[in-house]
N, C-alpha and C. Protein backbone atom coordinates (compact mmCIF):
# COMPACT_ATOMS: atom_id res chain seq x y z
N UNK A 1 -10.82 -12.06 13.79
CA UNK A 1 -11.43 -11.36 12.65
C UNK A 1 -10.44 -11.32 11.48
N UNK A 2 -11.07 -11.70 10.56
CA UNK A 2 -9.93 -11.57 8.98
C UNK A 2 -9.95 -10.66 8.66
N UNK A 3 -8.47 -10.17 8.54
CA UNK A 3 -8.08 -8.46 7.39
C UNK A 3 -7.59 -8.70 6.39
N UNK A 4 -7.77 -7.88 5.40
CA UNK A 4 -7.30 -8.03 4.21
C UNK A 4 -5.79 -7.90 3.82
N UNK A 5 -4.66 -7.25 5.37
CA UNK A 5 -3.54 -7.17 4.80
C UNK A 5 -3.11 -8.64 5.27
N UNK A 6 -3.76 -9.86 5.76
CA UNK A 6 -3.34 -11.27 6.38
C UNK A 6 -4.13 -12.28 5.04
N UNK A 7 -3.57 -13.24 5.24
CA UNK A 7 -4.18 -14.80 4.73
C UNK A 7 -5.09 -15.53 5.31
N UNK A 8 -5.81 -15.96 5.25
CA UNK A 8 -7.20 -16.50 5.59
C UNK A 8 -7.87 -17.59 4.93
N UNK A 9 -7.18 -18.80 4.42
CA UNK A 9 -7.60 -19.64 3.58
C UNK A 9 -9.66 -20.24 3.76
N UNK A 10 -9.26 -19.62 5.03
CA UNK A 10 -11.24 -20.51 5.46
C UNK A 10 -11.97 -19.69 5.24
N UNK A 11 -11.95 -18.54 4.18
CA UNK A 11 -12.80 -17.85 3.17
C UNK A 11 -13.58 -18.45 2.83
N UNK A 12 -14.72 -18.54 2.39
CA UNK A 12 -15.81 -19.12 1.22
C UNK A 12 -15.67 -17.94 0.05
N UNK A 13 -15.30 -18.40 -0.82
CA UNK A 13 -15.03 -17.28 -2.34
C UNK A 13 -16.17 -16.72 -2.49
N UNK A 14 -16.55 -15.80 -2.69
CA UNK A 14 -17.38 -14.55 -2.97
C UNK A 14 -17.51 -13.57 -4.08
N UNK A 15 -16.75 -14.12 -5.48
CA UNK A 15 -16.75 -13.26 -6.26
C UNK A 15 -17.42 -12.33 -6.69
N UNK A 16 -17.00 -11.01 -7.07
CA UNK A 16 -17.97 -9.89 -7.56
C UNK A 16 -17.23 -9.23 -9.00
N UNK A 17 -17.84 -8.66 -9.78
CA UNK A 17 -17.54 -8.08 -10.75
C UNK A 17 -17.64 -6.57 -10.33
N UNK A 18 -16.35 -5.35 -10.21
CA UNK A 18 -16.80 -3.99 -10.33
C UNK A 18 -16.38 -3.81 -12.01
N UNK A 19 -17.16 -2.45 -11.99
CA UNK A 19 -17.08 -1.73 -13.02
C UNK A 19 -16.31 -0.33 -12.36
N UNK A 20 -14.96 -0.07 -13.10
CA UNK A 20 -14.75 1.25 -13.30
C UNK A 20 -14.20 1.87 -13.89
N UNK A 21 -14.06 3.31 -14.38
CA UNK A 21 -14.32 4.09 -15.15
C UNK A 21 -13.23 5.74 -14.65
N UNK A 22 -12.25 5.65 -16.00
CA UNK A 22 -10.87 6.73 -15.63
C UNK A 22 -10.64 6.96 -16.95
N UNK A 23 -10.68 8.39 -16.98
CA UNK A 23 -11.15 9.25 -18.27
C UNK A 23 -12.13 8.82 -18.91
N UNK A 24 -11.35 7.64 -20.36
CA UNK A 24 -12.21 7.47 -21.34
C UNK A 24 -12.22 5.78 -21.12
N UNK A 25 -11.40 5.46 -20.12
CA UNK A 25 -11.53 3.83 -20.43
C UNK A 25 -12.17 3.50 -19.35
N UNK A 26 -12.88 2.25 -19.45
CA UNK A 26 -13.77 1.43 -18.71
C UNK A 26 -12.58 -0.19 -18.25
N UNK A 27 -12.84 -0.13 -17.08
CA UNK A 27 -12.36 -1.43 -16.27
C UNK A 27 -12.85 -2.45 -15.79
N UNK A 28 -13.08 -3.55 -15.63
CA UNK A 28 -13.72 -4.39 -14.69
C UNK A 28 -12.77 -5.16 -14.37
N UNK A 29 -12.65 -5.43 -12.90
CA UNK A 29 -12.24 -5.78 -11.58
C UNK A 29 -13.14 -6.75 -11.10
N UNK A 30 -12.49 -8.15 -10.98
CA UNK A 30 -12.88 -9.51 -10.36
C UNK A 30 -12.24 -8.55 -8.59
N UNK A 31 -13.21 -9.33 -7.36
CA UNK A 31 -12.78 -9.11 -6.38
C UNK A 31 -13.39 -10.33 -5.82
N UNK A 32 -12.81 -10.38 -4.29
CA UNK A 32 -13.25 -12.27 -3.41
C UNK A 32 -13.53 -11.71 -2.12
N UNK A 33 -13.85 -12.66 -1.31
CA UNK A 33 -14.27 -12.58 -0.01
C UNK A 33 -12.30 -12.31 0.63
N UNK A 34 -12.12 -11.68 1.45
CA UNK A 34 -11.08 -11.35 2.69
C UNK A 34 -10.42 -9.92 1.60
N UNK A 35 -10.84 -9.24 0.37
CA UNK A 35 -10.15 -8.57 0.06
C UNK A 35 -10.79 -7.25 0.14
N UNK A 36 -9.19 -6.31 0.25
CA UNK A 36 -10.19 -4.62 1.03
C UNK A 36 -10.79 -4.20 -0.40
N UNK A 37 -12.02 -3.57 0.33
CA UNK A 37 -13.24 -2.84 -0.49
C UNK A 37 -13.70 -4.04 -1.90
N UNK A 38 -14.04 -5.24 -1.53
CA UNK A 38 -14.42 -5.88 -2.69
C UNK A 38 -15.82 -5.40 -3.24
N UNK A 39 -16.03 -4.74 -2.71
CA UNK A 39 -18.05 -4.63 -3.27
C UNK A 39 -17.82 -3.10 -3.91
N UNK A 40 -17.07 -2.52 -3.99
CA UNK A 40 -16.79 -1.31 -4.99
C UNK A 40 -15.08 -0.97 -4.81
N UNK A 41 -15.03 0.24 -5.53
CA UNK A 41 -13.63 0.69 -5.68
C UNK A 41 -13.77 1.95 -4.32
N UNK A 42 -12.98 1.37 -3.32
CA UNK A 42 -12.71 2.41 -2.28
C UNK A 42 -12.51 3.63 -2.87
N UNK A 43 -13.45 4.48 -2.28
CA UNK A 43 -13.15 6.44 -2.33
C UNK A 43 -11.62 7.25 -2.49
N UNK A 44 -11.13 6.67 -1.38
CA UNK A 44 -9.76 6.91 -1.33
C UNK A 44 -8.99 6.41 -2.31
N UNK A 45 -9.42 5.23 -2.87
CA UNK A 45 -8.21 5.03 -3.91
C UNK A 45 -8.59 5.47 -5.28
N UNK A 46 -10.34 5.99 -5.54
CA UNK A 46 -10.65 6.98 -6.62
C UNK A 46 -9.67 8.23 -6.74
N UNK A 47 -10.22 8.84 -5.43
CA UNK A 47 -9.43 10.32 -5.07
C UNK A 47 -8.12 10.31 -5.44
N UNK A 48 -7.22 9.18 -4.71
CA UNK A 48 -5.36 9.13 -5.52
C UNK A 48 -5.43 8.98 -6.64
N UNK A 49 -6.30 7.96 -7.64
CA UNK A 49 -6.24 7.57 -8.91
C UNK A 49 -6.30 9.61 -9.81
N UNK A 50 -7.54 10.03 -9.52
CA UNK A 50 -7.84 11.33 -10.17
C UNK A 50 -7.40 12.65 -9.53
N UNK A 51 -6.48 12.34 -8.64
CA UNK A 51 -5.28 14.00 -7.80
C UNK A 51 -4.32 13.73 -8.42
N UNK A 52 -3.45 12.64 -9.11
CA UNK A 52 -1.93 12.31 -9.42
C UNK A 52 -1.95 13.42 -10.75
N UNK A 53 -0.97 13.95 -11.28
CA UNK A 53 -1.19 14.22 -12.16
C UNK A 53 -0.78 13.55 -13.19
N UNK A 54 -1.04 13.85 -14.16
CA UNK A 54 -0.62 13.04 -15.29
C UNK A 54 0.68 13.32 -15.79
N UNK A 55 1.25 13.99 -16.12
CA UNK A 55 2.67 14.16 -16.13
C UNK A 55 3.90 13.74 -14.97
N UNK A 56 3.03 12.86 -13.85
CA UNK A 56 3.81 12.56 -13.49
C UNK A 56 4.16 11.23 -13.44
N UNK A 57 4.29 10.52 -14.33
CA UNK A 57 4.20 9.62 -14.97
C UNK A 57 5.21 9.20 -15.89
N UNK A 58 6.18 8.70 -15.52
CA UNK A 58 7.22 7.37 -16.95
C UNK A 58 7.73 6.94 -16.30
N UNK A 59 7.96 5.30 -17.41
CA UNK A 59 8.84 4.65 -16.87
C UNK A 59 8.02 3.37 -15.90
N UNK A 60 8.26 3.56 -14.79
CA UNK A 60 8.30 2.11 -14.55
C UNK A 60 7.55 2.71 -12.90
N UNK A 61 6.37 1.72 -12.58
CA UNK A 61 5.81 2.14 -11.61
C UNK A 61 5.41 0.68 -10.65
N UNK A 62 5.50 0.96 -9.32
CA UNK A 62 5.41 0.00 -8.28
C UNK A 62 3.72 0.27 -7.56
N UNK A 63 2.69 -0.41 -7.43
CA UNK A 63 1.80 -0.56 -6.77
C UNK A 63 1.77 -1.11 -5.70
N UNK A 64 2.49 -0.50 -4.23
CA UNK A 64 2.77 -1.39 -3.50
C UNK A 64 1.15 -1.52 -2.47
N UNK A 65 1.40 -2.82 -2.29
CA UNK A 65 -0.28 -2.82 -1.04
C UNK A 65 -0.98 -3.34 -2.12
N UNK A 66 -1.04 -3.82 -3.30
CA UNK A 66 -2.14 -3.63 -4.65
C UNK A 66 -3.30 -4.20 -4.67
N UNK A 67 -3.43 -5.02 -3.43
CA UNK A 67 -5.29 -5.24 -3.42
C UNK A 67 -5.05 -6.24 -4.21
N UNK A 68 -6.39 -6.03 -5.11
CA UNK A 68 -6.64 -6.90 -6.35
C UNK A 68 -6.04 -6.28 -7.58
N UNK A 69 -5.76 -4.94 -7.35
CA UNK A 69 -4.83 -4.46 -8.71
C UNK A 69 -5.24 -3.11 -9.07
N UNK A 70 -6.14 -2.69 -8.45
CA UNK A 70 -7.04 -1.48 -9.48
C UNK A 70 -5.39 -0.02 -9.31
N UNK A 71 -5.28 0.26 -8.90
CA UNK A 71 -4.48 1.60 -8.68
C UNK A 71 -3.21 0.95 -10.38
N UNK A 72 -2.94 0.16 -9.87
CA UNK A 72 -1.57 -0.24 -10.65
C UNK A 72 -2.24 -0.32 -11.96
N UNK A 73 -3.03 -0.78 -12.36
CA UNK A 73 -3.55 -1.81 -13.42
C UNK A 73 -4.07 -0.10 -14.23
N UNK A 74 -5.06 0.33 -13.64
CA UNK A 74 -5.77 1.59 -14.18
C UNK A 74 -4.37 2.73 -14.68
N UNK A 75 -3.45 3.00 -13.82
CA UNK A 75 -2.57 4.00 -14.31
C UNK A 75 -1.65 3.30 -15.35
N UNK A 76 -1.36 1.82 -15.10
CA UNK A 76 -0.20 1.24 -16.31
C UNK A 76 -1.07 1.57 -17.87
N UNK A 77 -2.24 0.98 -17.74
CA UNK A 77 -3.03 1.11 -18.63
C UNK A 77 -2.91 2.39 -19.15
N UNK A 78 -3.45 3.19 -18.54
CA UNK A 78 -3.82 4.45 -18.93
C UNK A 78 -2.59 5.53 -19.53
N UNK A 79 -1.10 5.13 -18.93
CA UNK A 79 -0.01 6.23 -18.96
C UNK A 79 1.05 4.79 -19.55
N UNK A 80 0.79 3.81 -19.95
CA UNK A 80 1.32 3.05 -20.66
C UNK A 80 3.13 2.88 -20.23
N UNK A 81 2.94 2.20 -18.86
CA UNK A 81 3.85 1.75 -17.78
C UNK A 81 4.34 0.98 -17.38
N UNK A 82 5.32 0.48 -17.29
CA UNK A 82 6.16 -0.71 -16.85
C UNK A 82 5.25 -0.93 -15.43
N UNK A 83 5.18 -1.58 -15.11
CA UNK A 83 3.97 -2.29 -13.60
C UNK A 83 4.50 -3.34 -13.06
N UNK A 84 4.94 -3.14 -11.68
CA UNK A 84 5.33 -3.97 -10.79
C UNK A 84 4.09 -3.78 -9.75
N UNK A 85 3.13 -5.09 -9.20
CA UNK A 85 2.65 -4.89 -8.05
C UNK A 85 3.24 -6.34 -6.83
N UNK A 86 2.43 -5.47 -5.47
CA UNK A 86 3.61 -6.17 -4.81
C UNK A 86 2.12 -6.26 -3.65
N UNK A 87 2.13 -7.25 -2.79
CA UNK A 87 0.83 -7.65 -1.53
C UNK A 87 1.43 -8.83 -1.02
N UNK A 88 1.27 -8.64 0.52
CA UNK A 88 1.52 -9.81 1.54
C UNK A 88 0.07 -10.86 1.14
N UNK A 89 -0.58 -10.78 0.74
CA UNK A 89 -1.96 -11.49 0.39
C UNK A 89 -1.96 -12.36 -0.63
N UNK A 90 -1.67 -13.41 -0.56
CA UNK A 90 -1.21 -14.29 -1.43
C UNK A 90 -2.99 -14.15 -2.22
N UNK A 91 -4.16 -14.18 -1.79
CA UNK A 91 -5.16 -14.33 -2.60
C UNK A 91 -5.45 -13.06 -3.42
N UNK A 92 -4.65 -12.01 -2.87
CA UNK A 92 -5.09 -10.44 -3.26
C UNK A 92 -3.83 -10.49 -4.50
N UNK A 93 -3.30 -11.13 -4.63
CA UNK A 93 -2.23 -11.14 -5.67
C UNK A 93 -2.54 -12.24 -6.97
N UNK A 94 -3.75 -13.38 -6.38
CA UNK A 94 -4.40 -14.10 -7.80
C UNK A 94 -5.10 -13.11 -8.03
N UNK A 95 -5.90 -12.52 -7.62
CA UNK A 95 -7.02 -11.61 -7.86
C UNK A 95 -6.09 -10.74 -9.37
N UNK A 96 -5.29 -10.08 -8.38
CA UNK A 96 -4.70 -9.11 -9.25
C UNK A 96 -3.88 -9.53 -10.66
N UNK A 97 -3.66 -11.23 -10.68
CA UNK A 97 -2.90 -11.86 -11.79
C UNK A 97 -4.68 -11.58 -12.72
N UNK A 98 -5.67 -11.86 -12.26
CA UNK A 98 -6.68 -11.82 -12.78
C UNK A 98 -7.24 -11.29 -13.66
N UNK A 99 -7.35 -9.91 -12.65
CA UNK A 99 -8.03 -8.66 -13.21
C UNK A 99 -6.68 -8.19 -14.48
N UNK A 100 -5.16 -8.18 -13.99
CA UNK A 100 -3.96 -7.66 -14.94
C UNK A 100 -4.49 -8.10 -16.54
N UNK A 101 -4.64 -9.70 -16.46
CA UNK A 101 -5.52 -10.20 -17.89
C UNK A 101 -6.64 -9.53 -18.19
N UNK A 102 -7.69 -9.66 -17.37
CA UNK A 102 -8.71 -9.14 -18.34
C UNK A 102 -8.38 -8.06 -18.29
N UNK A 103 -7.66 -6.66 -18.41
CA UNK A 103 -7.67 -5.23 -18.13
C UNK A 103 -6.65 -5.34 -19.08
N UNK A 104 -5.71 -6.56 -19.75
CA UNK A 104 -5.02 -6.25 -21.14
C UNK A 104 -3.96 -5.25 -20.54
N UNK A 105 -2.86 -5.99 -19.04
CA UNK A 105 -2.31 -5.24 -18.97
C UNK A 105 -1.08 -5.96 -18.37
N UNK A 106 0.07 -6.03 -18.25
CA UNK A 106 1.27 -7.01 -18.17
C UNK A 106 1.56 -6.04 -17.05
N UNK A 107 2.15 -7.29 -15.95
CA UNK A 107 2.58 -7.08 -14.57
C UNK A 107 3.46 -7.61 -13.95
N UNK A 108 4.72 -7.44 -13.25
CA UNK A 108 5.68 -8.04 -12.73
C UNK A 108 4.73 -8.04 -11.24
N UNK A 109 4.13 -9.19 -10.59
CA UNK A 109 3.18 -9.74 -9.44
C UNK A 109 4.40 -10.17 -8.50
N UNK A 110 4.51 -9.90 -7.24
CA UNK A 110 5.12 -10.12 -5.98
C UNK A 110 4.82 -10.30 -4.60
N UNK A 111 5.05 -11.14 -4.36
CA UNK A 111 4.44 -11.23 -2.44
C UNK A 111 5.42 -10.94 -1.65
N UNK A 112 5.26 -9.57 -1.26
CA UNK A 112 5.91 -8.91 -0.24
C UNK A 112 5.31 -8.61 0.54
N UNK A 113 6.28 -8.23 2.02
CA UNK A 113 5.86 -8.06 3.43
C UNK A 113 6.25 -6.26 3.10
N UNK A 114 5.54 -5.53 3.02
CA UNK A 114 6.05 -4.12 2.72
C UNK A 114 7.02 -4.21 1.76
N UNK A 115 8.49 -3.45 1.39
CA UNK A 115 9.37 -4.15 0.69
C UNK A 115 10.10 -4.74 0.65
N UNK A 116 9.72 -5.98 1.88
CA UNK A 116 11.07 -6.62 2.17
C UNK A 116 11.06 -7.36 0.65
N UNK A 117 10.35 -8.02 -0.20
CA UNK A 117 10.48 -8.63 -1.27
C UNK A 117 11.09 -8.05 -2.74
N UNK A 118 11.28 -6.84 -2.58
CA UNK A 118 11.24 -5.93 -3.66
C UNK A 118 12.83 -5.48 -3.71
N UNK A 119 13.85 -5.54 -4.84
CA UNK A 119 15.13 -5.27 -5.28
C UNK A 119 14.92 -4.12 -6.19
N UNK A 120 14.16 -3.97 -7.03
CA UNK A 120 14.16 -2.81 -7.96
C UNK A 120 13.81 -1.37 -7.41
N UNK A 121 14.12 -0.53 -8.16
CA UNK A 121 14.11 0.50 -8.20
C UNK A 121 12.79 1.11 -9.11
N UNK A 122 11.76 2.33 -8.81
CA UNK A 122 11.17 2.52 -9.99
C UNK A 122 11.06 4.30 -9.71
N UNK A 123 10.07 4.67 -10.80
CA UNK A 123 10.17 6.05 -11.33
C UNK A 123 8.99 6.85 -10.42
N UNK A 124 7.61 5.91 -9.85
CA UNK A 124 6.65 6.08 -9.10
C UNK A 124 6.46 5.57 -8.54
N UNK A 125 5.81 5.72 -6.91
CA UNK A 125 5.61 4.47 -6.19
C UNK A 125 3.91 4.91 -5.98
N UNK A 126 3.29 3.88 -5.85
CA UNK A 126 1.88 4.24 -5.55
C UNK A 126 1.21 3.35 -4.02
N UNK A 127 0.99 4.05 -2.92
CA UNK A 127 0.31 3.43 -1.45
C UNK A 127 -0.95 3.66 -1.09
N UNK A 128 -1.94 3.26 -1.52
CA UNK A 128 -3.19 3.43 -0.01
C UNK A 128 -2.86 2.50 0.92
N UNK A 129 -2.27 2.97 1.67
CA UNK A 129 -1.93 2.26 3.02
C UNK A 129 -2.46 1.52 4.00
N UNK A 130 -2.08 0.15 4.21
CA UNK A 130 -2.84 -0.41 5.23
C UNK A 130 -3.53 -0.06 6.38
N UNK A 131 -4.52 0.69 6.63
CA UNK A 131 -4.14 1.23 7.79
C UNK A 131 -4.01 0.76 9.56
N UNK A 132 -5.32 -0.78 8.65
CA UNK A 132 -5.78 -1.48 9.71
C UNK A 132 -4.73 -2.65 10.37
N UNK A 133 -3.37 -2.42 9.56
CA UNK A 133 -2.46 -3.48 9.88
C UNK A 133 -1.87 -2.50 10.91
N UNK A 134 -2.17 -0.98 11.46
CA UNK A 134 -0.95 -0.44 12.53
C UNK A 134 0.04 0.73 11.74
N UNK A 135 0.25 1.59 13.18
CA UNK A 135 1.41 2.03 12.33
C UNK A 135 2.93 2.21 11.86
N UNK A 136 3.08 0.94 12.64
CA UNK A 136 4.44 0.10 12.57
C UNK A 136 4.57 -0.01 11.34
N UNK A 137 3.39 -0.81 10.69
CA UNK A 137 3.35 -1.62 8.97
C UNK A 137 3.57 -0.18 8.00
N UNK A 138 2.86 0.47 8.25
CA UNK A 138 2.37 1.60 7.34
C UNK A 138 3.74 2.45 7.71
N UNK A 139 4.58 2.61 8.60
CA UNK A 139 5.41 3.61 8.28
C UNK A 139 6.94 2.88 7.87
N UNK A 140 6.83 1.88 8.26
CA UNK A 140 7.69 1.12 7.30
C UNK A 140 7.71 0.82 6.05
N UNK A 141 6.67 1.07 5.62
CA UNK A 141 6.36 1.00 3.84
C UNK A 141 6.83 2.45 3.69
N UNK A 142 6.56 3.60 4.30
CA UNK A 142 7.01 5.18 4.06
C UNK A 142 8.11 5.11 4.12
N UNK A 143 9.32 4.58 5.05
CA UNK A 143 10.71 4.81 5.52
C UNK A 143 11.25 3.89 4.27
N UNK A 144 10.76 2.57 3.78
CA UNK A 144 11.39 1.90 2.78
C UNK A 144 11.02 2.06 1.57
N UNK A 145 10.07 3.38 0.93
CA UNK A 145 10.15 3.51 0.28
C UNK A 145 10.99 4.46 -0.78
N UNK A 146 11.62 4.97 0.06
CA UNK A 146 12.80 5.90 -0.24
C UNK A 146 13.50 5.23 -0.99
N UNK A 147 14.15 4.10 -0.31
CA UNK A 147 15.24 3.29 -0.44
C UNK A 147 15.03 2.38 -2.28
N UNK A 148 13.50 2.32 -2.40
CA UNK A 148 13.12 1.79 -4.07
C UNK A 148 12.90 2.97 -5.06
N UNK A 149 12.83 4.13 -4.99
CA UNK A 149 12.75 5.30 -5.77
C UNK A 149 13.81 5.77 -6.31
N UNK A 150 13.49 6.02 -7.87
CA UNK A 150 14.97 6.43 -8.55
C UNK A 150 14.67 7.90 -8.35
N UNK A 151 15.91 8.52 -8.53
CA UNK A 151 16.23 10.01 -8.38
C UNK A 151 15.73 10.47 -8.84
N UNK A 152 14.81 11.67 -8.63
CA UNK A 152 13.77 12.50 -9.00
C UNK A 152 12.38 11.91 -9.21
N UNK A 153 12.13 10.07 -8.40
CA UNK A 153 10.56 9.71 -8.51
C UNK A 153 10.11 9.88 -7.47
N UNK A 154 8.41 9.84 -7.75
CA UNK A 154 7.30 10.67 -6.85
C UNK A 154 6.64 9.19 -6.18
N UNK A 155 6.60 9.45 -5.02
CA UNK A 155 5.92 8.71 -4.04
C UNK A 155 4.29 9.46 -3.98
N UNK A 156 3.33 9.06 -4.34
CA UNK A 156 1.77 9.09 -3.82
C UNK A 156 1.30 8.21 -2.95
N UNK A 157 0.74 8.77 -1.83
CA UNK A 157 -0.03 8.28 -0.74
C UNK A 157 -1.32 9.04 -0.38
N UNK A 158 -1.93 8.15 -0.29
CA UNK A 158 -3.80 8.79 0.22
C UNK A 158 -3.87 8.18 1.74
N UNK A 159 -4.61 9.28 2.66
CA UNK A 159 -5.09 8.43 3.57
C UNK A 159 -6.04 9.79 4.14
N UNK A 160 -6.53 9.43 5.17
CA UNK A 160 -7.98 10.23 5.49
C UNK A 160 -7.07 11.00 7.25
N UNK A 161 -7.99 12.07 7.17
CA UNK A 161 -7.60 12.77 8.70
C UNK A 161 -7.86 11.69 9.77
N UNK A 162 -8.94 11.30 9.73
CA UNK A 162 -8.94 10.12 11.12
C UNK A 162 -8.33 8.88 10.77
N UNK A 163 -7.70 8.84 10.07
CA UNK A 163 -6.97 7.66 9.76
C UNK A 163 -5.25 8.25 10.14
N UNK A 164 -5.25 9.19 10.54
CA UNK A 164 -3.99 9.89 11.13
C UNK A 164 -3.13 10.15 10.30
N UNK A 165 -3.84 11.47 8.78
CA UNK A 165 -3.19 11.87 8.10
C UNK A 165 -2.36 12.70 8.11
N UNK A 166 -2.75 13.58 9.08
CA UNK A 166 -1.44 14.51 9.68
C UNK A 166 0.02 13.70 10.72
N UNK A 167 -0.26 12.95 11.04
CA UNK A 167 0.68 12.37 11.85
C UNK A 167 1.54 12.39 10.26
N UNK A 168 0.98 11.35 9.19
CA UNK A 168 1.79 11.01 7.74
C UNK A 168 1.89 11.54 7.25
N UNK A 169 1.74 12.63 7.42
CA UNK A 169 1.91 14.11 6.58
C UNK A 169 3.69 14.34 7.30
N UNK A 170 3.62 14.23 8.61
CA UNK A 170 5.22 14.49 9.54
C UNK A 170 6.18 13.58 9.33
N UNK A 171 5.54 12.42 9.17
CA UNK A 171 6.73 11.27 8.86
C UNK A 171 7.28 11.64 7.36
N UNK A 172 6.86 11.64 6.47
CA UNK A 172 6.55 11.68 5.17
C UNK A 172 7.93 13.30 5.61
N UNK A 173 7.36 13.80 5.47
CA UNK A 173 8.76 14.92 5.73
C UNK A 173 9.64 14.66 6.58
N UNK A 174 9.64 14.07 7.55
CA UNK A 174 10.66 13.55 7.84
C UNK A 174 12.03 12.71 7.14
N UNK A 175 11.20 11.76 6.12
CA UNK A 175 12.00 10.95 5.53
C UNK A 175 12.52 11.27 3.97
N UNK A 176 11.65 12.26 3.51
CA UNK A 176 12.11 12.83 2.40
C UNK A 176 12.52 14.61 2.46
N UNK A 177 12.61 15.07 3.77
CA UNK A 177 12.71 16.43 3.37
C UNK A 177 11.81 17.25 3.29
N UNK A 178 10.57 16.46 2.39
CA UNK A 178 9.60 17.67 1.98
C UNK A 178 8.40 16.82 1.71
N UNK A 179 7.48 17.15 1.99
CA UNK A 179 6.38 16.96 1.52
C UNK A 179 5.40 17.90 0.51
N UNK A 180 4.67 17.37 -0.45
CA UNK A 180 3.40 18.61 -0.55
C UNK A 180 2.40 17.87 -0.69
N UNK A 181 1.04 18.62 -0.32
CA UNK A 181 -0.46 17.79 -0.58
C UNK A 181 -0.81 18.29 -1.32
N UNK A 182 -1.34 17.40 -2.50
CA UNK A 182 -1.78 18.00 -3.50
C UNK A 182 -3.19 17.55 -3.69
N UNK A 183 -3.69 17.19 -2.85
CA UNK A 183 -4.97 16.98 -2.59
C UNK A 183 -5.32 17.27 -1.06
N UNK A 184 -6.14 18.14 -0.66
CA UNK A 184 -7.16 17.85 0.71
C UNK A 184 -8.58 18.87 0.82
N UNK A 185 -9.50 17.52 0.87
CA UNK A 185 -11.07 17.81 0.65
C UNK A 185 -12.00 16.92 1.67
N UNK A 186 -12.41 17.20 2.69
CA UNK A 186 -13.78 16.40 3.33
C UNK A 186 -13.01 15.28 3.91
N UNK A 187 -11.67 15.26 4.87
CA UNK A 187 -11.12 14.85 5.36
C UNK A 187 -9.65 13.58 4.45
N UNK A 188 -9.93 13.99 3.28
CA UNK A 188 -9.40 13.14 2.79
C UNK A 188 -7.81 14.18 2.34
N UNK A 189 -6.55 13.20 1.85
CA UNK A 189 -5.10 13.80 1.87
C UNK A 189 -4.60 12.62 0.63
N UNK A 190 -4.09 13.62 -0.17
CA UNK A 190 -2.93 13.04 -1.35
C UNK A 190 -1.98 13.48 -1.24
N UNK A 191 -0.97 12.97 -0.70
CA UNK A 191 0.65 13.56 -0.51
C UNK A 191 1.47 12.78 -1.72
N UNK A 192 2.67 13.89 -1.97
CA UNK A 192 3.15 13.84 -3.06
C UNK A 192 4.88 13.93 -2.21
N UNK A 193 5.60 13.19 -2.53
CA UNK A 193 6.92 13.29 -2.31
C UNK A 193 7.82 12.93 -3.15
N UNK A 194 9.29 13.65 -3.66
CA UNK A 194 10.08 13.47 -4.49
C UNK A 194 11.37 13.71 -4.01
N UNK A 195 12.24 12.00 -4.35
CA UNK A 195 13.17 11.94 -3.56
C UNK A 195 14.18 12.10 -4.95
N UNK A 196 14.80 13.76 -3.77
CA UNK A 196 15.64 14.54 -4.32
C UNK A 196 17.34 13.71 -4.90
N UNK A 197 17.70 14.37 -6.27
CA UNK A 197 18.95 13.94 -6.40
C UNK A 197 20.00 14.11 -5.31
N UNK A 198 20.97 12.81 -4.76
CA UNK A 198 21.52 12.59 -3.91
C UNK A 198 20.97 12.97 -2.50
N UNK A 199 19.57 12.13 -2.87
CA UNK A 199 18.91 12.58 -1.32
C UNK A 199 19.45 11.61 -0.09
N UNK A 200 19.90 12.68 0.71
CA UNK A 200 20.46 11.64 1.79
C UNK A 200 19.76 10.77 2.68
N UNK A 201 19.49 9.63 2.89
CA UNK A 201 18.94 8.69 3.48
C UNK A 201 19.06 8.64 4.95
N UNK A 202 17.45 8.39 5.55
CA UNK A 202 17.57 8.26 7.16
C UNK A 202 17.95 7.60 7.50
């Protein structure tokens, strides 16, 4: 069975056009056959897009996992952001060179395995987490994301109770100290973490 966090060249292309819509601006999003939620904008990654707050925001932001682009693309846009996105999905990363153009929005694009590809440092990190890759994949993107966050930036992660949000609710404090949720409604979780000046590393 093909997942969207693997490569799959024996796709038949499937393009779709979404439409979406954050505050006052309107988006449209090219999506293909093997990529997650191509036939709309996943719930969960609405919910992170509209819990973050807005002040928390400058500087330079990482979309790691980025799909076809929407999380990265919608907040660079919107909070006018340096944008790095990063996907093991070599097709989920044309997508996202794609949509970055038509959405009138400049992107440093990367194919990474979690962060093994990634040297920089940034001010936000943004995850809806694989979930269907395990939780080997997914907590290795949590433990290494420490290690790309400048002093005093906020890590956001969404994921759902049966998707074993409380388990990531424990890791997540584990590796930074602290957690807070600043979102939880109808099984769904927005965790917020900020890795403290001279935060000591696991």
């Amino acid at each position: 069975m093909s997942h969207y966090f693997t490569e799959d060249n024996r796709l038949k292309h499937d393009l779709k056009k979404i439409i979406y819509y954050y505050t006052d601006k309107k988006f449209v999003f090219t999506t293909d056959s093997g990529l997650f939620s191509k036939d709309h904008i996943d719930p969960a990654t609405d919910i992170l897009l509209k819990n973050i707050p807005p002040l928390a925001f400058a500087g330079t932001l990482l979309d790691m996992g980025c799909g076809y682009g929407c999380i990265g693309i919608v907040l660079a846009k919107t909070y006018n952001l340096k944008l790095t996105q990063a996907d093991v999905n070599r097709s989920a990363l044309e997508m996202t060179k794609t949509n970055c153009r038509d959405n009138g929005v400049e992107s440093v694009i990367i194919k990474s395995d979690c962060f093994d590809g990634i040297s920089d440092t940034f001010d936000t990190i943004v995850i809806n987490p694989p979930i269907h890759a395990g939780k080997a994949v997914t907590y290795k993107m949590f433990e290494d994301s420490i290690l790309h966050l400048n002093a005093g930036g906020g890590l956001y992660i969404v994921n759902l109770k049966k998707h074993g949000a409380e388990s990531t609710y424990a890791k997540l404090k584990s590796i930074y100290g602290s957690c807070e949720i600043i979102y939880k409604k109808k099984g769904y979780f927005v965790f917020r973490c900020v890795k403290a000046l001279n935060q000591p590393l696991q």
